[in-house]
Protein backbone atom coordinates (compact mmCIF):
# COMPACT_ATOMS: atom_id res chain seq x y z
CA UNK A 1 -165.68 -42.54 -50.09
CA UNK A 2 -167.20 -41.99 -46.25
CA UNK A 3 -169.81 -44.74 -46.97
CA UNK A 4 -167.36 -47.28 -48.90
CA UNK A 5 -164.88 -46.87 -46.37
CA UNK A 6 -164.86 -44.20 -42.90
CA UNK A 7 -161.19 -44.81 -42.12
CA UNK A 8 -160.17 -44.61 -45.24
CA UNK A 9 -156.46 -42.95 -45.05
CA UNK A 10 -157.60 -40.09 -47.60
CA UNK A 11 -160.32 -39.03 -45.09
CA UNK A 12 -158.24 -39.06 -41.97
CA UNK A 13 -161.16 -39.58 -39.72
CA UNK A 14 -160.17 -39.01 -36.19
CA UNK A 15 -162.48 -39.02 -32.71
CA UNK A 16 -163.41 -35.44 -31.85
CA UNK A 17 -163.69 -34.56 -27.90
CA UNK A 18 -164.38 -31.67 -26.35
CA UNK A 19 -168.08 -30.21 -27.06
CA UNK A 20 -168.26 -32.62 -29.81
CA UNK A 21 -166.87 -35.45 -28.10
CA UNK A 22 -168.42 -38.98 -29.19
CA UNK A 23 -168.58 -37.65 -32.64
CA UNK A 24 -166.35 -38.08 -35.21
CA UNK A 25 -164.83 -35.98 -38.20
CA UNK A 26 -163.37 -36.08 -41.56
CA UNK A 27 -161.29 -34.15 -43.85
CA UNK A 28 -162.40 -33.78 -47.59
CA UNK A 29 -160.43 -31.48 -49.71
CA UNK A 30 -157.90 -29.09 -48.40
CA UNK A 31 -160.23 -26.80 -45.76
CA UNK A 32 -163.67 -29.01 -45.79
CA UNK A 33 -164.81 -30.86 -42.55
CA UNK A 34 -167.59 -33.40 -42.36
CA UNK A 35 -168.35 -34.29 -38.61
CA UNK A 36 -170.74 -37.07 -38.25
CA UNK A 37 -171.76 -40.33 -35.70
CA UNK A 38 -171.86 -43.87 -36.42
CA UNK A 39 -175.66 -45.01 -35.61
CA UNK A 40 -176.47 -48.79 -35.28
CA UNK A 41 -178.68 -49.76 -37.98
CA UNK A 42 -181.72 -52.38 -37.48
CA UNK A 43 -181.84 -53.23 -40.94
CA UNK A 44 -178.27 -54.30 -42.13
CA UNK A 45 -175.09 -55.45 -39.80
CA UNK A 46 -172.66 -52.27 -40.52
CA UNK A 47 -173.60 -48.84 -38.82
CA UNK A 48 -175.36 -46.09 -40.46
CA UNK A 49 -173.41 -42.61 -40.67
CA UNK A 50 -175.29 -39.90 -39.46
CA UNK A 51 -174.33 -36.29 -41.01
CA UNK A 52 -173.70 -33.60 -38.00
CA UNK A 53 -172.16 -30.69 -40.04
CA UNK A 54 -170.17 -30.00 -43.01
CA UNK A 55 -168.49 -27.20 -43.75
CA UNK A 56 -165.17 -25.29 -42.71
CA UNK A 57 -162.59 -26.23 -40.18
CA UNK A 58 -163.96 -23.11 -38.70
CA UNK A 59 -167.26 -23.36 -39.00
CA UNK A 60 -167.80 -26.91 -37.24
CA UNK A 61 -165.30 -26.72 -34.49
């Protein structure tokens, strides 16, 4: 669902700031966190999502 569609209401993606600001995070499940970064692809027009960390709402903020 991230790659289909990052804002996808499900995922409630949100900006992150603090140490991770410029990054950007997801929910999946009840208590699992993807943080990630859009990257600007050379080879197609839509960015490429970078994985940062996945785990825990603990364990990546």
């Amino acid at each position: 669902r991230l790659q289909e569609n990052p804002f996808a209401p499900q995922l409630a993606t949100h900006k992150l700031r603090g140490k991770l600001a410029g990054s950007w995070a997801c929910s999946v499940g009840y208590d699992l966190r993807i943080v990630f970064d859009f990257v600007k692809s050379a080879s197609q027009p839509e960015d490429d999502i970078l994985l940062l960390e996945i785990g825990t709402h603990d364990e990546v903020y």
